[in-house]
Protein backbone atom coordinates (compact mmCIF):
# COMPACT_ATOMS: atom_id res chain seq x y z
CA UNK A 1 0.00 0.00 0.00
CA UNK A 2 2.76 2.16 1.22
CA UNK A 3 4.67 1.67 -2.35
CA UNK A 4 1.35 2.67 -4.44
CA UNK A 5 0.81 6.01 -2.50
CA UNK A 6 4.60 6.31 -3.17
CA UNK A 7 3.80 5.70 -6.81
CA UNK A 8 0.77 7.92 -6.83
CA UNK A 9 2.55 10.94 -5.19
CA UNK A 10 5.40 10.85 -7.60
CA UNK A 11 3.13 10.92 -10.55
CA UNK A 12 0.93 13.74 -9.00
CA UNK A 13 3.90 15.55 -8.28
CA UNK A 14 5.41 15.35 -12.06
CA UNK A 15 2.78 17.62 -13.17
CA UNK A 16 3.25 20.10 -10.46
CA UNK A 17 7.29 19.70 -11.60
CA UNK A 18 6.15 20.09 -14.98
CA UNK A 19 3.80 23.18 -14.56
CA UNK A 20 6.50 24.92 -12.36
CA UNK A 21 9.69 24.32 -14.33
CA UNK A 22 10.91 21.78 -12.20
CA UNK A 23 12.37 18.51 -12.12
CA UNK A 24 10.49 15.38 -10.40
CA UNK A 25 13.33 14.00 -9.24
CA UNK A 26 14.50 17.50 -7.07
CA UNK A 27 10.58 17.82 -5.76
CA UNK A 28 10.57 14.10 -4.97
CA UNK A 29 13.05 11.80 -3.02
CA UNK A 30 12.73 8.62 -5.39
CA UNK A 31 14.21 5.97 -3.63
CA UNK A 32 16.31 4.01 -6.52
CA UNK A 33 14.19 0.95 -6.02
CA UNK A 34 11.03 2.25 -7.84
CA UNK A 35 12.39 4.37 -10.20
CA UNK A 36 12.06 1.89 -12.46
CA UNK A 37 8.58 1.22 -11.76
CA UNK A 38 7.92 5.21 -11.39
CA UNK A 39 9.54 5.57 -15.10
CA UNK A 40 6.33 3.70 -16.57
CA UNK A 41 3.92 6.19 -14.74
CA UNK A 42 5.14 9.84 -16.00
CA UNK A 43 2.86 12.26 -16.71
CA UNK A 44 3.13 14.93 -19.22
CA UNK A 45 0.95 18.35 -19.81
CA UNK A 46 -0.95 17.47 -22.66
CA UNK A 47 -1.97 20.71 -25.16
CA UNK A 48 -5.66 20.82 -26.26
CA UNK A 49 -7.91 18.57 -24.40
CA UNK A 50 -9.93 20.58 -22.46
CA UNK A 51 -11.25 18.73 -19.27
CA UNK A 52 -14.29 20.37 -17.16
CA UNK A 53 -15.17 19.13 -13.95
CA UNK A 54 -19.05 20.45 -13.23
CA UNK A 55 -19.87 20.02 -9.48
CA UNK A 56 -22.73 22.53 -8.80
CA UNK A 57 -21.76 22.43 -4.73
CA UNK A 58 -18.77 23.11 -2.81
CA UNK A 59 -20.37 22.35 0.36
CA UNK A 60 -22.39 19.15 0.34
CA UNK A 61 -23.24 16.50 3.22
CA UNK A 62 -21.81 12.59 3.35
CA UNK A 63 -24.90 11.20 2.43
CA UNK A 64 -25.49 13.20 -0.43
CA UNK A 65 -24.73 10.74 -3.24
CA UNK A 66 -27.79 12.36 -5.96
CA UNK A 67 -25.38 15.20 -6.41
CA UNK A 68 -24.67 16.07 -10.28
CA UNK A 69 -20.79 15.30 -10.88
CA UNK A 70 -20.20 15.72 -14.47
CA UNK A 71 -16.68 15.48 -16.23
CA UNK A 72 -17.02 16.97 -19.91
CA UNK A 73 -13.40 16.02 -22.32
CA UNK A 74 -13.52 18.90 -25.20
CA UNK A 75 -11.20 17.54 -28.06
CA UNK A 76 -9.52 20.56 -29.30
CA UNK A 77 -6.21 18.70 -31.05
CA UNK A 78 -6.28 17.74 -34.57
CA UNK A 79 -6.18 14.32 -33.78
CA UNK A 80 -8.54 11.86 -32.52
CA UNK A 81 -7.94 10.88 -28.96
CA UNK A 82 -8.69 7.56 -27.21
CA UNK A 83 -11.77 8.13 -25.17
CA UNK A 84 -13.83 5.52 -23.13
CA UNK A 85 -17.47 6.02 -23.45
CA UNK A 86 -19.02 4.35 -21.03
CA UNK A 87 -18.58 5.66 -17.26
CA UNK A 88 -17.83 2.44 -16.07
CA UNK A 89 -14.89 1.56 -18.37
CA UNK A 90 -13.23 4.79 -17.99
CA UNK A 91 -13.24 4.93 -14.13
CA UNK A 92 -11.40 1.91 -14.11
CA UNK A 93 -8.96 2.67 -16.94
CA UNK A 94 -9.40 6.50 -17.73
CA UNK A 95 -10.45 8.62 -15.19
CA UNK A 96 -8.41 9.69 -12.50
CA UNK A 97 -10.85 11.37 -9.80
CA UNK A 98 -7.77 13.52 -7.85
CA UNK A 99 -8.88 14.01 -4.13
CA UNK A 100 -5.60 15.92 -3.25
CA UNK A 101 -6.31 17.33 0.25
CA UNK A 102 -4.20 18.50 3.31
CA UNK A 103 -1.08 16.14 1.52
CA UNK A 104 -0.80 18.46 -1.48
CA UNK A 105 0.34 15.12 -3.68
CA UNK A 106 -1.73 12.54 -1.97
CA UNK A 107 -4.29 10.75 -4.07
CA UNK A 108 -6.25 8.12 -2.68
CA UNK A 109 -5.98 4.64 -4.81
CA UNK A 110 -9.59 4.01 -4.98
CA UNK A 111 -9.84 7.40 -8.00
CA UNK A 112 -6.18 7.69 -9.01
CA UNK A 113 -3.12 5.42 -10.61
CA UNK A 114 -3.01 1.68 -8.73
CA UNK A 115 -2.15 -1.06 -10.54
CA UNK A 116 -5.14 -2.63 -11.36
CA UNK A 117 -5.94 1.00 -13.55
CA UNK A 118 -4.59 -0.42 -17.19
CA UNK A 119 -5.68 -0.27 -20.63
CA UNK A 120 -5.02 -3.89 -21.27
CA UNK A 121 -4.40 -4.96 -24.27
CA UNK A 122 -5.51 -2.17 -26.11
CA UNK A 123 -2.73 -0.05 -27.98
CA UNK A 124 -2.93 3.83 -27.95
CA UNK A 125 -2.43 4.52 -31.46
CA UNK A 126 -6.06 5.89 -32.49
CA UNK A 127 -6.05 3.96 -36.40
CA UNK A 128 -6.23 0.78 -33.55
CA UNK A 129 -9.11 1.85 -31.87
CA UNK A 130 -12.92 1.18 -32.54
CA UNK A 131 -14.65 4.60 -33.55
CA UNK A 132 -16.77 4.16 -30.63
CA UNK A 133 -14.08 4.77 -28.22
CA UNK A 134 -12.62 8.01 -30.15
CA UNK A 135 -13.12 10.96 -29.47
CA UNK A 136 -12.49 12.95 -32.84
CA UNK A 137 -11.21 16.83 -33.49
CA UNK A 138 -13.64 19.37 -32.30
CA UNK A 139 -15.92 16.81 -30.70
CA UNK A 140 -17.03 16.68 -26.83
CA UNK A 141 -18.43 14.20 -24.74
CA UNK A 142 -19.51 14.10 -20.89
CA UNK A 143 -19.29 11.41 -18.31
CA UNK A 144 -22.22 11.70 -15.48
CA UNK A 145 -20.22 9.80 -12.49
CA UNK A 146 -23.00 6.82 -10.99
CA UNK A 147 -24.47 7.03 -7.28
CA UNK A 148 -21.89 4.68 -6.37
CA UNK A 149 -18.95 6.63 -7.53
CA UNK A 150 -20.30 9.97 -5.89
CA UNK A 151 -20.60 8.16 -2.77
CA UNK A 152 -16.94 7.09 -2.84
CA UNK A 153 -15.70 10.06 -3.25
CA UNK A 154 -17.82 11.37 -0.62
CA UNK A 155 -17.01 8.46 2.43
CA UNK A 156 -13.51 9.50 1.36
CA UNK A 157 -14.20 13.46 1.79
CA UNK A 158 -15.94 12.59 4.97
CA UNK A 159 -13.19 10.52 6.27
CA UNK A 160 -9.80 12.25 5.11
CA UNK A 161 -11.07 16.08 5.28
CA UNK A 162 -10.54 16.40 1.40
CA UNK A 163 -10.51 20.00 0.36
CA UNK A 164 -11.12 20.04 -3.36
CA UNK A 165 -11.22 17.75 -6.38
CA UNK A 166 -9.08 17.70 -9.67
CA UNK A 167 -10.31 15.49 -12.90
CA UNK A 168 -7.53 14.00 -14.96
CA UNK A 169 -8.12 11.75 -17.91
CA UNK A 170 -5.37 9.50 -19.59
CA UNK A 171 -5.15 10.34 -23.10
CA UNK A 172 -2.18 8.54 -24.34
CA UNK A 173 0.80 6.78 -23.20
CA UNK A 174 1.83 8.95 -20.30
CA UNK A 175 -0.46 11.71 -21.23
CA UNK A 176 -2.60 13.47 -18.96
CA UNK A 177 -5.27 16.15 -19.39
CA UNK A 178 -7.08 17.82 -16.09
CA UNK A 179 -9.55 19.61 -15.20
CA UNK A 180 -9.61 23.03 -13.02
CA UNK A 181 -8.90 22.46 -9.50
CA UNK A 182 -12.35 23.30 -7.49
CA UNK A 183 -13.12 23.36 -3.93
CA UNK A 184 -14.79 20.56 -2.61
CA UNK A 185 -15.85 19.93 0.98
CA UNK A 186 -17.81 17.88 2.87
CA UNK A 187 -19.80 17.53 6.26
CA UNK A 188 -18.37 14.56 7.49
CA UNK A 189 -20.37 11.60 9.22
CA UNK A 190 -19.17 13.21 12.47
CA UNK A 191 -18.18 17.05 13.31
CA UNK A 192 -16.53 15.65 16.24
CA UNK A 193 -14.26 13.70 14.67
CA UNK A 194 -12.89 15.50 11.53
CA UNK A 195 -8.92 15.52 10.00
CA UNK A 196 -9.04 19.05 8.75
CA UNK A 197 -10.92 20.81 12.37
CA UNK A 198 -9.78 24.09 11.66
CA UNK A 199 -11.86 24.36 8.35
CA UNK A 200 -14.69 23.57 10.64
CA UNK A 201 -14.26 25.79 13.08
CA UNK A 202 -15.24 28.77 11.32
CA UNK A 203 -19.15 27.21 11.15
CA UNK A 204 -19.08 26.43 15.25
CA UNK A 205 -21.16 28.60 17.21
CA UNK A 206 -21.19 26.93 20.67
CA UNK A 207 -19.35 24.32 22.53
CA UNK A 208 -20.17 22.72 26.04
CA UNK A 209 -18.61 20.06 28.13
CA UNK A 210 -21.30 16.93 28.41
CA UNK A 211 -20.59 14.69 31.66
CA UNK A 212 -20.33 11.27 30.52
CA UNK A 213 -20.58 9.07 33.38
CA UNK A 214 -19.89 6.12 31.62
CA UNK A 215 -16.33 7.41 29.94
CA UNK A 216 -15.78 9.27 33.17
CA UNK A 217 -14.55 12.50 31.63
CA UNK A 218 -16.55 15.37 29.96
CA UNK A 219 -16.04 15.43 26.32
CA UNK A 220 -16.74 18.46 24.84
CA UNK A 221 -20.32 18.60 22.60
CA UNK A 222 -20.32 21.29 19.76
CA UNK A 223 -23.22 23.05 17.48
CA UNK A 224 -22.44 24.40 13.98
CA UNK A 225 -24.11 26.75 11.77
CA UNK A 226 -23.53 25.33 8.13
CA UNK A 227 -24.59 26.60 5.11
CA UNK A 228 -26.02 23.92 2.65
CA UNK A 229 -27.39 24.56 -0.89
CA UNK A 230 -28.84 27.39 -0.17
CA UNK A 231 -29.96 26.70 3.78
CA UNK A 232 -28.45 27.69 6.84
CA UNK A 233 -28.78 24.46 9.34
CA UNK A 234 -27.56 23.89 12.82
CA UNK A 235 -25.80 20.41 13.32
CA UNK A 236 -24.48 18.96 16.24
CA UNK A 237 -21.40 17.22 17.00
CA UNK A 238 -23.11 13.91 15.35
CA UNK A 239 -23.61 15.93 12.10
CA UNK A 240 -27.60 15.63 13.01
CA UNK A 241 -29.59 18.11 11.77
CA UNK A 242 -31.58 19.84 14.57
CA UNK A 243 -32.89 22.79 12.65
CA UNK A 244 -33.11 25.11 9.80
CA UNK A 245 -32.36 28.61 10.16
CA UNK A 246 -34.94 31.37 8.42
CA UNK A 247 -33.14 34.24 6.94
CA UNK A 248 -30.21 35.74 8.56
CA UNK A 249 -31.85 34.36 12.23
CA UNK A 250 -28.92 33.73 15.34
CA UNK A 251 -29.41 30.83 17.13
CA UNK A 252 -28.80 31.13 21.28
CA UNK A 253 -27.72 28.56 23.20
CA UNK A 254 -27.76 28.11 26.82
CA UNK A 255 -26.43 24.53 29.04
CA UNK A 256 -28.22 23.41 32.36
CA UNK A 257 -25.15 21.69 33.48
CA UNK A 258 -27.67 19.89 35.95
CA UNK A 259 -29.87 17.93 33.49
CA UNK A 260 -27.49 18.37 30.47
CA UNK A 261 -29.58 20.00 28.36
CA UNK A 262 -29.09 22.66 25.86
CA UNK A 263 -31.75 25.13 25.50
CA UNK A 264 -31.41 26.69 21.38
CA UNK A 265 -33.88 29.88 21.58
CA UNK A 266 -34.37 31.28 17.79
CA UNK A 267 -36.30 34.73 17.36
CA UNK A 268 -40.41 34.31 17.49
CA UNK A 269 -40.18 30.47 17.27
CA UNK A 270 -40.35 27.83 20.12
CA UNK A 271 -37.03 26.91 21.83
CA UNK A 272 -35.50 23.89 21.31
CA UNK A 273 -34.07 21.39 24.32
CA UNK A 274 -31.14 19.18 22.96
CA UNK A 275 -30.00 16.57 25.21
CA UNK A 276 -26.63 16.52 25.30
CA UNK A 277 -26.02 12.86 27.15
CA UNK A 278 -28.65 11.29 24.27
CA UNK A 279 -27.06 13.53 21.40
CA UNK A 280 -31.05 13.90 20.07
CA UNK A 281 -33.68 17.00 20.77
CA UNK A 282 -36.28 16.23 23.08
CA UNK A 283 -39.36 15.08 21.46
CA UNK A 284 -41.45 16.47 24.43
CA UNK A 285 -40.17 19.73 24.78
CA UNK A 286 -41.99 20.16 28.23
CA UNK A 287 -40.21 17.47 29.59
């Protein structure tokens, strides 16, 4: 595993060499013993191919897997270019989704170069390939990514703190066209556990210490104000949604250390009693 993020971060970092003037080999410390295997995975800038990456969200939830992701390849060479129709085929063998994140050349394997990403048997000179899976001059074509592929990329987000997304498609032998870099983050599964916290903080608008008899200590139970599509919705720690805000609205909070509840008072609306200890609003608010 350790030698295919190796292999991954080399090849993500020859286009940054490449883009910058630089040499690989003085931005990366290649040992000697996968050189030879890094040789077969250069990238190159490719001139041309114009790659567009349409996510209509930078902010979206986990769970969110409906989400339009749309990757359009605009042929603008005067050659045809191998191009994989069908979604399917070209995430496995085309399509590298780039999740670079905190680790500037980190890529995960599940969307990038692993060894089980190959062409097979199938040569790169165009006259060899069925017209079907050509892209000619001046012609465009779009891949809509499936439910299932959305959803990757999103446990991955959720998990890793991702902080935008890159497309790159594999046009040749060694050739690489990508897409605009565009921000991408996601509301994890839980706020309280999260890799990149400080992007988070900025949305937190109260914290409070919840006595947990059982764990003996009092971990420390926040509320966030995120804006989603549109919406402005308070979330606790658990990424639950408690409530929507209306307009430009401020939420107030106030803890009864004694019953560990957290009274949320919004303007001309009832107040709402969160239990801190149950992580859930109280269904009977009289209680």
């Amino acid at each position: 595993m350790k030698r295919i993020v190796m292999l991954m971060t080399m090849a993500a970092t020859t286009v940054h060499a490449a883009i910058n003037g630089g040499s690989v080999v003085d931005v990366c410390d290649v040992p000697k013993q996968v050189q030879s295997s890094y040789n077969g995975m250069l990238i190159t800038i490719s001139n041309g191919v114009s790659v567009v990456c349409d996510i209509p969200e930078s902010l979206v939830m986990y769970y969110d897997v409906k989400i339009p992701v749309t990757i359009t390849v605009s042929n603008g060479t005067g050659n045809a270019i191998p191009f994989y129709r069908n979604e399917n085929m070209a995430y496995r063998g085309q399509l590298w989704i780039d999740l670079g994140d905190r680790e500037q050349f980190y890529h995960p394997p599940a969307f990038g170069i692993k060894p089980d990403k190959r062409w097979g048997d199938m040569p790169f000179e165009p006259d060899k390939w069925p017209a079907d899976r050509l892209l000619k001059p001046g012609e465009s074509a779009s891949w809509k990514l499936e439910p299932r592929h959305v959803q990757a990329i999103l446990d991955y987000a959720s998990e890793h703190g991702t902080s935008n997304i890159t497309a790159r498609i594999q046009i040749g032998q060694n050739q690489w066209a990508s897409s605009e870099t565009k921000p991408l983050h996601v509301v994890p599964r839980a706020l309280e556990r999260v890799q990149n916290a400080g992007y988070w903080t900025q949305y937190k608008v109260a914290e409070f210490e919840n006595i947990d008899a059982e764990k003996k200590k009092p971990p420390k139970a926040s509320f966030f104000v995120v804006p989603i599509k549109g919406r402005r919705v308070i979330f606790d720690h658990k990424s639950q949604e408690i409530c929507e805000l209306q307009g430009a609205e401020t939420p107030m909070f106030q803890h009864d250390k004694e019953s560990g509840v957290v009274s949320i008072s919004l303007p001309s609306r009832k107040q709402i009693r969160y239990d801190l200890q149950k992580a859930k609003v109280l269904e009977n608010q009289e209680e």
